[in-house]
N, C-alpha and C. Protein backbone atom coordinates (compact mmCIF):
# COMPACT_ATOMS: atom_id res chain seq x y z
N UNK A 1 115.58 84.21 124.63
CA UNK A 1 114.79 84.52 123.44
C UNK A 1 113.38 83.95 123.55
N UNK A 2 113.31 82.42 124.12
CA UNK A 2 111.95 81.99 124.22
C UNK A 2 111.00 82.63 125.27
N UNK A 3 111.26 83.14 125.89
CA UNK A 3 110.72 83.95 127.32
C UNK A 3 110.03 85.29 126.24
N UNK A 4 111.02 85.80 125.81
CA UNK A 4 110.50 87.29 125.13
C UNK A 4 109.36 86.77 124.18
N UNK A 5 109.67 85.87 123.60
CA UNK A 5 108.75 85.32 122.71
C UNK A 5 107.24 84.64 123.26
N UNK A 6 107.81 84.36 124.14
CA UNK A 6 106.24 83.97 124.65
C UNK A 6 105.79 85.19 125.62
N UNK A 7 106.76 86.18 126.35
CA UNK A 7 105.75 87.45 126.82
C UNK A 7 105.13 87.85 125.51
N UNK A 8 105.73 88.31 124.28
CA UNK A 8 104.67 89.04 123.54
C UNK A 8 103.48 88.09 122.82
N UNK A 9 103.48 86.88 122.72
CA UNK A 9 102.02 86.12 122.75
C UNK A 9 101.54 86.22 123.58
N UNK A 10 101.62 85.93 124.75
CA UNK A 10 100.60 86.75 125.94
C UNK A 10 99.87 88.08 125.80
N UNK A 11 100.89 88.81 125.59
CA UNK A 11 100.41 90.31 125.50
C UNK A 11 99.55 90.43 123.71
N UNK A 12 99.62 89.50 122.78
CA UNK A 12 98.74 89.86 122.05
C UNK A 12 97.70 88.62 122.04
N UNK A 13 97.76 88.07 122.67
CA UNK A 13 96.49 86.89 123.20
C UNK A 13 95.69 88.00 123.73
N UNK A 14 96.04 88.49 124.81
CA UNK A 14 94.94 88.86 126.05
C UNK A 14 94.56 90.23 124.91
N UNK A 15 95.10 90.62 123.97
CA UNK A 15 94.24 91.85 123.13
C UNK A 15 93.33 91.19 122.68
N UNK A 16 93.88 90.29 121.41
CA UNK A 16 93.33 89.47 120.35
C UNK A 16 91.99 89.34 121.06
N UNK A 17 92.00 88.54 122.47
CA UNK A 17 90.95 88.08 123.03
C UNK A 17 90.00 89.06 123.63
N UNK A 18 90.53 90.53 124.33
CA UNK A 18 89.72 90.87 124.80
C UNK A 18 89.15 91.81 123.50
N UNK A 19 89.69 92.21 122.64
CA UNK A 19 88.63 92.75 121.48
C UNK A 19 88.11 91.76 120.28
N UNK A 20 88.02 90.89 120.62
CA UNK A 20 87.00 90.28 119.35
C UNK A 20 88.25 89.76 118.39
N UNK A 21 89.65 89.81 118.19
CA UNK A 21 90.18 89.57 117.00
C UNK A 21 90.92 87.69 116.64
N UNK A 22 90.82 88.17 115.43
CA UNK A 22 91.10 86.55 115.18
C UNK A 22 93.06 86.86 114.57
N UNK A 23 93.69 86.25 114.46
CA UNK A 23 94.71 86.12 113.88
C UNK A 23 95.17 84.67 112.77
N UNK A 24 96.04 85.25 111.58
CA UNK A 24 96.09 84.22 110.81
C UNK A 24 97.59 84.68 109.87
N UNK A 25 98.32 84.10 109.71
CA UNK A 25 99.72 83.89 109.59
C UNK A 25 100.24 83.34 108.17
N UNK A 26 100.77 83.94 107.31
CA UNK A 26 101.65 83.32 105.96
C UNK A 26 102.72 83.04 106.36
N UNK A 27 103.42 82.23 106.54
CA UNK A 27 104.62 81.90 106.69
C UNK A 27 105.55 81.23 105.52
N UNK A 28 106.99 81.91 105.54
CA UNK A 28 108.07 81.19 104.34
C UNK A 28 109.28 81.08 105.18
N UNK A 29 110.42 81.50 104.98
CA UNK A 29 111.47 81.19 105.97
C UNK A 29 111.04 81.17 107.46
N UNK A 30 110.38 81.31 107.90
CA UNK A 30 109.88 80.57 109.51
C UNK A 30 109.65 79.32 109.81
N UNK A 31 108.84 78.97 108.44
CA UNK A 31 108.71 77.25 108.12
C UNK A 31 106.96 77.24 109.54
N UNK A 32 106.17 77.93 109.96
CA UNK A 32 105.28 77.72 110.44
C UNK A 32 105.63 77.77 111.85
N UNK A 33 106.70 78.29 112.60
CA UNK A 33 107.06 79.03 113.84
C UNK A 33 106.37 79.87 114.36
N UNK A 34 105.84 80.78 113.71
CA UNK A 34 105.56 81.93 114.48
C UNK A 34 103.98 81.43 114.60
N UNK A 35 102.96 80.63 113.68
CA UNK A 35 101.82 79.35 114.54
C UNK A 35 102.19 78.60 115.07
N UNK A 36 103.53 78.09 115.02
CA UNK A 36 103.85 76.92 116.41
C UNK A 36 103.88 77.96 117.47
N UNK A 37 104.18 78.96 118.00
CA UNK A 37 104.40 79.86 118.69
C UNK A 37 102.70 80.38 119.35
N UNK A 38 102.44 80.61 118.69
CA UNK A 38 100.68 80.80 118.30
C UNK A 38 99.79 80.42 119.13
N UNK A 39 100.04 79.19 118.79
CA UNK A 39 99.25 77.78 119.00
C UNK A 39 99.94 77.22 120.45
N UNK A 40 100.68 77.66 121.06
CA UNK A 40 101.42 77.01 121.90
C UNK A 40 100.29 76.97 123.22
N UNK A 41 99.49 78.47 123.58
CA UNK A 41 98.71 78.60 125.06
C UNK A 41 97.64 77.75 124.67
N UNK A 42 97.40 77.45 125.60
CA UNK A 42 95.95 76.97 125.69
C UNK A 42 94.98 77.98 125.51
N UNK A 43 94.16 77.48 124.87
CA UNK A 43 92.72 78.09 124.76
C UNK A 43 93.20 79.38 123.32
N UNK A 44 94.16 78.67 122.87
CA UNK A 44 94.72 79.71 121.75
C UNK A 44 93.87 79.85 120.33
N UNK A 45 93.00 78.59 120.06
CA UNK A 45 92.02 78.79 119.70
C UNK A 45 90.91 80.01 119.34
N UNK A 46 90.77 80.93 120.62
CA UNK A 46 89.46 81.58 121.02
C UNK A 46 90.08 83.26 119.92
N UNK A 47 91.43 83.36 119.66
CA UNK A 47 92.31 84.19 118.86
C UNK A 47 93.16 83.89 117.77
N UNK A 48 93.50 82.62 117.89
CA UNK A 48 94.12 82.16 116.95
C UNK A 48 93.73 81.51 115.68
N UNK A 49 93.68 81.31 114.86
CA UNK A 49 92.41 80.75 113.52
C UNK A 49 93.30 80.26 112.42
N UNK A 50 94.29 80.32 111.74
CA UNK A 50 95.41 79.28 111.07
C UNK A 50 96.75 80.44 110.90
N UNK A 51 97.46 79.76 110.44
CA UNK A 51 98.30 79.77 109.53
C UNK A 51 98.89 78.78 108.14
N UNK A 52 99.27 79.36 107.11
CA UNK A 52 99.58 79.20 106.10
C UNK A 52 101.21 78.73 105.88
N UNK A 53 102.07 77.79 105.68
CA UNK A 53 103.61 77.82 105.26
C UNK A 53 103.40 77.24 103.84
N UNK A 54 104.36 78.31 103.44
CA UNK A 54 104.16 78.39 102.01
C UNK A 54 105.94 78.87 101.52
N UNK A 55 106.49 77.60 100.98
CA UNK A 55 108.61 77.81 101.30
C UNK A 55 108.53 78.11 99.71
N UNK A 56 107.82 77.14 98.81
CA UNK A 56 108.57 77.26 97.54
C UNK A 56 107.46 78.35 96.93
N UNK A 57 108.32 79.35 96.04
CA UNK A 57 107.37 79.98 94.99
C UNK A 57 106.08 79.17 94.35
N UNK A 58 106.10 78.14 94.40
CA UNK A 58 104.85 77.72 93.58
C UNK A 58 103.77 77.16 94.24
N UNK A 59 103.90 77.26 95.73
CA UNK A 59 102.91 76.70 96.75
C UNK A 59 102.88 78.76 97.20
N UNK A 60 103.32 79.46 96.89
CA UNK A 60 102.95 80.83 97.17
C UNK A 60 101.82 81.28 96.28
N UNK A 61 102.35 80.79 95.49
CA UNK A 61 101.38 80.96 93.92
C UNK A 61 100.03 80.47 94.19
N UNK A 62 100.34 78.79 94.36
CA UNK A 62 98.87 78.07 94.40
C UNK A 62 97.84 78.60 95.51
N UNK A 63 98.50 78.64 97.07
CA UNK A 63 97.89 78.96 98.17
C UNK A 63 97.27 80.23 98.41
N UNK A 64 98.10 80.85 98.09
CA UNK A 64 98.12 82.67 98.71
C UNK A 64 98.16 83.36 97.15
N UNK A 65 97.93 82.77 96.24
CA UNK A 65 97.53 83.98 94.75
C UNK A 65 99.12 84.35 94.82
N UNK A 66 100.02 84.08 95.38
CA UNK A 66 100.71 85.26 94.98
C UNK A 66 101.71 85.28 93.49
N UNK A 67 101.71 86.71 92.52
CA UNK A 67 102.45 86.59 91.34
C UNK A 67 103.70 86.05 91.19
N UNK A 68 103.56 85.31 90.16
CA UNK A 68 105.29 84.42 90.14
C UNK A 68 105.52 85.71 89.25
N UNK A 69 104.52 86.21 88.10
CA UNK A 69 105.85 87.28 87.85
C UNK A 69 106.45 88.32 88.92
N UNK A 70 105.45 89.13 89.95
CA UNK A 70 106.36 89.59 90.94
C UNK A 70 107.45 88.84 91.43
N UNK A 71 107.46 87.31 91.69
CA UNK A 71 108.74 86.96 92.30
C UNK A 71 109.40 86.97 91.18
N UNK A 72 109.60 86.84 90.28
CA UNK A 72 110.58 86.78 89.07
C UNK A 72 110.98 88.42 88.85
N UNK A 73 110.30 89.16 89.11
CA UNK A 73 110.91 90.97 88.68
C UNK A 73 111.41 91.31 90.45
N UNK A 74 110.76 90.80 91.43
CA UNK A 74 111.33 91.63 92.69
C UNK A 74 111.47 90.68 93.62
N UNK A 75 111.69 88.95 93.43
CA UNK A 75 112.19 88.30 94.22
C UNK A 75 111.08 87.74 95.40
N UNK A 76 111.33 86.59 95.63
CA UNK A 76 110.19 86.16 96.54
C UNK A 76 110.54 86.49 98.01
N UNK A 77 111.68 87.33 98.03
CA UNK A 77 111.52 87.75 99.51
C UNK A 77 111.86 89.85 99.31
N UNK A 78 110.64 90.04 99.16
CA UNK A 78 110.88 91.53 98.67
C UNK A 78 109.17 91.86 99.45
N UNK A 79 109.02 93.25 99.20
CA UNK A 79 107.82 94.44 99.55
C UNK A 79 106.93 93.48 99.19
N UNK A 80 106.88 93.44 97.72
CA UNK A 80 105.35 92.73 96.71
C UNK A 80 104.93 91.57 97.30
N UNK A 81 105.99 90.64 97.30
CA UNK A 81 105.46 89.54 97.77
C UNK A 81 104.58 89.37 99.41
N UNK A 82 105.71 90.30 100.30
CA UNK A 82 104.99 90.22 101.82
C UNK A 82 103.68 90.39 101.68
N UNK A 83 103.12 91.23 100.97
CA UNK A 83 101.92 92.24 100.64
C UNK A 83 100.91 91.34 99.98
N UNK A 84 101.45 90.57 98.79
CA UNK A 84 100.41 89.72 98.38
C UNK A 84 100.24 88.47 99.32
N UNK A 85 101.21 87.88 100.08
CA UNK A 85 100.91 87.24 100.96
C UNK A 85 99.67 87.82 102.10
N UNK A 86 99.61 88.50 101.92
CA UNK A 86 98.66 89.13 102.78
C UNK A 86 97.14 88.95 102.22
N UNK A 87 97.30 89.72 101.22
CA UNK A 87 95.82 89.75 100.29
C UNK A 87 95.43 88.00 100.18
N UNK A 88 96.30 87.09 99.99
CA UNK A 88 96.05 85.61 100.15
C UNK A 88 95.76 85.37 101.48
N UNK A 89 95.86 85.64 102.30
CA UNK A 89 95.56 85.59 103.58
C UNK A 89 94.14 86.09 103.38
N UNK A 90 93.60 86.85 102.97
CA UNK A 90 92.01 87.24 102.69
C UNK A 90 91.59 86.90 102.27
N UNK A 91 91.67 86.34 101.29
CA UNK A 91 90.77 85.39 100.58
C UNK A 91 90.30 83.92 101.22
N UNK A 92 90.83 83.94 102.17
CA UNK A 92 90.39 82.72 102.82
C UNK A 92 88.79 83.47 103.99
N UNK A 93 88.97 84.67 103.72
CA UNK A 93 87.72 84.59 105.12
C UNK A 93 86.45 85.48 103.79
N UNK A 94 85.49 85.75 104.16
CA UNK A 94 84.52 86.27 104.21
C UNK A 94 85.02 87.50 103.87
N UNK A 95 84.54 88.14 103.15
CA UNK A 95 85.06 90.09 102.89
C UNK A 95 84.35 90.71 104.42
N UNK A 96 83.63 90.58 105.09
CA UNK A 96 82.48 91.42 106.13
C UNK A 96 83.24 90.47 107.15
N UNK A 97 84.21 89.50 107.74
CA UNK A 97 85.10 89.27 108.27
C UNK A 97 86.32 89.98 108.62
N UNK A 98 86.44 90.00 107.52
CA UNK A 98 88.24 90.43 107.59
C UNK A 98 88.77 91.87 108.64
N UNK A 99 87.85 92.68 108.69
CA UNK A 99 88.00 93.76 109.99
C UNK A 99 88.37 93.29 111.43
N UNK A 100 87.68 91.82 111.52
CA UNK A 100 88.36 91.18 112.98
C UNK A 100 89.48 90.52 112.57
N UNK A 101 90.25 90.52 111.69
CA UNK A 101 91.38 89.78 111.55
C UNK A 101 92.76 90.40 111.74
N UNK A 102 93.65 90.32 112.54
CA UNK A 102 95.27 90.78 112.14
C UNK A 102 96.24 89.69 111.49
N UNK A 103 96.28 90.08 110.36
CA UNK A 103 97.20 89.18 109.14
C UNK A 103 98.31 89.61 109.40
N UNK A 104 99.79 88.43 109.43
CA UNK A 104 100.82 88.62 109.05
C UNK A 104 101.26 87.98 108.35
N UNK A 105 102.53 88.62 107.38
CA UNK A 105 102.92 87.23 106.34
C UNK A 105 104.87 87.49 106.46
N UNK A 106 105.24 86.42 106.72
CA UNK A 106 106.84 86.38 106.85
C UNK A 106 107.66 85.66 105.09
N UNK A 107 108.86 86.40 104.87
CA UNK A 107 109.19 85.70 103.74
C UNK A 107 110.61 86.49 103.86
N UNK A 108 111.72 85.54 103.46
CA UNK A 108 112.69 86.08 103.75
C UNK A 108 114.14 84.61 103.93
N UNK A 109 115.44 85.43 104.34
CA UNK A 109 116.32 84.43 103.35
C UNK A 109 117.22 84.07 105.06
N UNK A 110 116.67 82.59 105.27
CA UNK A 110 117.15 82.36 107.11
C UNK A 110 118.36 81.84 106.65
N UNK A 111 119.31 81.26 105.68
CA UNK A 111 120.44 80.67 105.68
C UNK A 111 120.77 79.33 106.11
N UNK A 112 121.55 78.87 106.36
CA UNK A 112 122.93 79.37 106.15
C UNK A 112 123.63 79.85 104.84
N UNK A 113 122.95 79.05 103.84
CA UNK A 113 123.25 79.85 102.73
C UNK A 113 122.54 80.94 101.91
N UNK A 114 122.92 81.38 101.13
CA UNK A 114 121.59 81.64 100.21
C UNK A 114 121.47 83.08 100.38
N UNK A 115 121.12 84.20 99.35
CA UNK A 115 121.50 85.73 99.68
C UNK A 115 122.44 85.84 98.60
N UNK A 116 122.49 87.33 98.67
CA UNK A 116 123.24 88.07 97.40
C UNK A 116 123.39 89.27 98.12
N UNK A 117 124.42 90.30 97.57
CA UNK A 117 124.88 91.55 97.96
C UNK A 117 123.52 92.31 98.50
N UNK A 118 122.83 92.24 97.00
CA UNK A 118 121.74 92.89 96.88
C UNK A 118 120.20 92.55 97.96
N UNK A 119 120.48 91.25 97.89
CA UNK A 119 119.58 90.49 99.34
C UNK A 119 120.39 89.81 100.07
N UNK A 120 120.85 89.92 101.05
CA UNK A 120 121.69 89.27 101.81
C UNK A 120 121.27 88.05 102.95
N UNK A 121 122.03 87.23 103.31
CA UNK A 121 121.35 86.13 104.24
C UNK A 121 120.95 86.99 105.41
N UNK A 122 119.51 86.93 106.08
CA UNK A 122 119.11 87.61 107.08
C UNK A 122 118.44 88.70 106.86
N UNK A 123 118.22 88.84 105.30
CA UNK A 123 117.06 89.93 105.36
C UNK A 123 115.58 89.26 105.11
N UNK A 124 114.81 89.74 105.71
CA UNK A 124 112.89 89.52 105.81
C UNK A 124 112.17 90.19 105.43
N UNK A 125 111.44 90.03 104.75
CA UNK A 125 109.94 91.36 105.00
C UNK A 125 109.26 90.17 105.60
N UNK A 126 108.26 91.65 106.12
CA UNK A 126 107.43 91.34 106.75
C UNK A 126 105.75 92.41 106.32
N UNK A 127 104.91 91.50 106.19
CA UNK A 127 103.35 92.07 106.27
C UNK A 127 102.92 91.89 107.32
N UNK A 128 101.54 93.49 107.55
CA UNK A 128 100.50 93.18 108.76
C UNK A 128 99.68 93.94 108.39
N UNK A 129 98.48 93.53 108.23
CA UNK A 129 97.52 94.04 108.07
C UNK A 129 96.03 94.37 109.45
N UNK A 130 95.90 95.25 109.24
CA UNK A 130 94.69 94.92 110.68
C UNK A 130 93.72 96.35 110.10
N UNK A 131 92.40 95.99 110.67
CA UNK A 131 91.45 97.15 110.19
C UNK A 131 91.40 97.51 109.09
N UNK A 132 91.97 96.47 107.69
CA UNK A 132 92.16 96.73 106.65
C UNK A 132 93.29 97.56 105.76
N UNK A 133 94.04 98.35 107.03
CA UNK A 133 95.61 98.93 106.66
C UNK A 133 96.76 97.96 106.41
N UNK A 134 97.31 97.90 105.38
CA UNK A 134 98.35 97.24 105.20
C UNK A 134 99.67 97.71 105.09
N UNK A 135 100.81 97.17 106.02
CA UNK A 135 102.18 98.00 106.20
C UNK A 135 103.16 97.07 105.75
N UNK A 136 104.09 97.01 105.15
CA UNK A 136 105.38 96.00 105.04
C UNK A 136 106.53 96.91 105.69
N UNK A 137 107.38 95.92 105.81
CA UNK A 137 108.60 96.60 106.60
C UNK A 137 109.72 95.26 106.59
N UNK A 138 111.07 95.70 106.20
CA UNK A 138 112.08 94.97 106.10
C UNK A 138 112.96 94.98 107.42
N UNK A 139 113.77 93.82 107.84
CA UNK A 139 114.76 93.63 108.65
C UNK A 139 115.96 93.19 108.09
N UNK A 140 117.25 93.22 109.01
CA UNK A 140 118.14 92.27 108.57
C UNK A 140 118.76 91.93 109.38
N UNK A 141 118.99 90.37 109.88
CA UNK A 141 119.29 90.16 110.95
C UNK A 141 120.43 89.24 110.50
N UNK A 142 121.42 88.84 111.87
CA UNK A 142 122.19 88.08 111.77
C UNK A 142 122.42 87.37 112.74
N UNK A 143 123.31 85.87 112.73
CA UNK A 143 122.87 84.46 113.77
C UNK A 143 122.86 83.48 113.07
N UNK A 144 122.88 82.48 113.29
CA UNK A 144 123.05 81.18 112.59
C UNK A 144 121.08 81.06 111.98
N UNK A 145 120.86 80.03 111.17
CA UNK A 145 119.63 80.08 110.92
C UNK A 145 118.18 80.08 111.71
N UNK A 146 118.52 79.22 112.70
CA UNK A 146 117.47 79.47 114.34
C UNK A 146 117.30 80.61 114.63
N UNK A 147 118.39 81.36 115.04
CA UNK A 147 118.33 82.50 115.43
C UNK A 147 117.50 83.75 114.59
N UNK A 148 117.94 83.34 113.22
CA UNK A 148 117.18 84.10 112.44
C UNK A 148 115.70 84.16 112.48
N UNK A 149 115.42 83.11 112.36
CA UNK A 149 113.89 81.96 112.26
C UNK A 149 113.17 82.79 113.47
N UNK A 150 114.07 82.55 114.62
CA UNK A 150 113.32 83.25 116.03
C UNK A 150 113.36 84.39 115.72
N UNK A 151 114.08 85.66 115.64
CA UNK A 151 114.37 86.99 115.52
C UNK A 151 113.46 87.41 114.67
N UNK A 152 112.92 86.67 113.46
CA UNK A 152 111.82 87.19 112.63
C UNK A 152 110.64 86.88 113.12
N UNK A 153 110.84 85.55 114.04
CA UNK A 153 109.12 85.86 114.76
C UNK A 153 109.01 86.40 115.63
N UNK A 154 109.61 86.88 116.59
CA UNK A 154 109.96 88.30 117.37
C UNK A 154 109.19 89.53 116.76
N UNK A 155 110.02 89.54 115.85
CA UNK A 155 109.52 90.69 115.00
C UNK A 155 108.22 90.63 114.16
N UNK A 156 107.85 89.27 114.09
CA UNK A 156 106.03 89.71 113.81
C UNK A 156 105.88 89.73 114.30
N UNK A 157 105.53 89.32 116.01
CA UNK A 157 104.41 89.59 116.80
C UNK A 157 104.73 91.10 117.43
N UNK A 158 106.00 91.62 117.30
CA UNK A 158 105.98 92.87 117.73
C UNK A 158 104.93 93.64 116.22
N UNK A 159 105.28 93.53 115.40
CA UNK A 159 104.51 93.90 114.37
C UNK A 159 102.66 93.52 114.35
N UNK A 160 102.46 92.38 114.78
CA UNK A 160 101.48 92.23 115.00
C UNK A 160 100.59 93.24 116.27
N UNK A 161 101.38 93.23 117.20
CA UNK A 161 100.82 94.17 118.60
C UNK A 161 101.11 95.39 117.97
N UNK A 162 101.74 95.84 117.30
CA UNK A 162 101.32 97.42 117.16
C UNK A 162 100.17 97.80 115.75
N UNK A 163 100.55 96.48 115.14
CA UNK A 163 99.05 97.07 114.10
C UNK A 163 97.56 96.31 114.80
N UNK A 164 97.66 96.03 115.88
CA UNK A 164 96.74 95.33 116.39
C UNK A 164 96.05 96.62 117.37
N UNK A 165 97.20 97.84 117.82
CA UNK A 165 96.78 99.05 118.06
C UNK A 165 96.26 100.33 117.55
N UNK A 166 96.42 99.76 116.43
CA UNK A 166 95.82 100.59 115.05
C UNK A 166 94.10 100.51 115.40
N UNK A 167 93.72 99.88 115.92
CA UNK A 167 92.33 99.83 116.05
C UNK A 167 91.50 101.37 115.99
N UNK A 168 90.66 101.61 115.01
CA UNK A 168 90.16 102.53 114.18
C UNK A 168 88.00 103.14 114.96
């Protein structure tokens, strides 16, 4: 798993880097993995620019704007929230910035406990924004909580490299 995980940081380093882009990360059930991940190459810097972990609803709220009434009508690991995690992710740069940026934001239920029929342990959304398009998209995975944790950052940076091909 760590091998796959570090080929696709490579492969979106050497983009990030050879077109101009910066990257910057919301993180909630990852707990700040997928920037430990990030941050791992050297010179990760020259593409890499922060990330955000943000676990409880009210550090989502404070940090990243995002609505506690959305989490209260559609749950803090749903569409709305990935999405406003995102838009909080913008507000940290410059508006005439944000075109070099690919945003992702992770939020979602790693377990061992925790989940309902209706959200179950192992489901995620996920945000990415790049060139100003914004996409969410859900998973559901299963594995003890690591596994989860990894499998969803898998799945941003695959998410990240293909809206990072969106380039307009």
């Amino acid at each position: 798993m760590k091998n796959d995980i570090l080929i696709k940081v490579l492969s979106l380093a050497f983009f990030a880097k050879r077109n101009g882009l910066k990257i910057a990360v919301a993180e909630s059930c990852t707990s700040g993995l997928l920037a430990s991940f990030l941050s791992s190459l050297a010179g990760s810097s020259a593409w890499f620019d922060f990330g955000i972990v943000c676990y409880s609803n009210l550090s989502k709220k404070t940090l990243l704007s995002v609505d506690l009434n959305s989490v209260k009508f559609h749950g803090s690991v749903s569409k709305i929230v990935a999405s406003q995690m995102l838009a909080g992710l913008e507000r940290f740069l410059p508006e005439k910035k944000n075109k070099f940026y690919l945003f992702s934001s992770i939020t979602g239920i790693a377990g061992p406990t925790g989940g309902s029929q209706e959200k179950p342990r192992g489901l995620v959304w996920f945000g990415f924004q790049s060139y100003g398009e914004r996409t969410c998209k859900n998973s559901i995975f299963s594995g003890s909580r690591m596994q989860i944790r990894n499998l969803a950052v898998r799945t941003a940076l695959e998410g990240l490299i293909s809206a990072s091909a969106r380039k307009k």
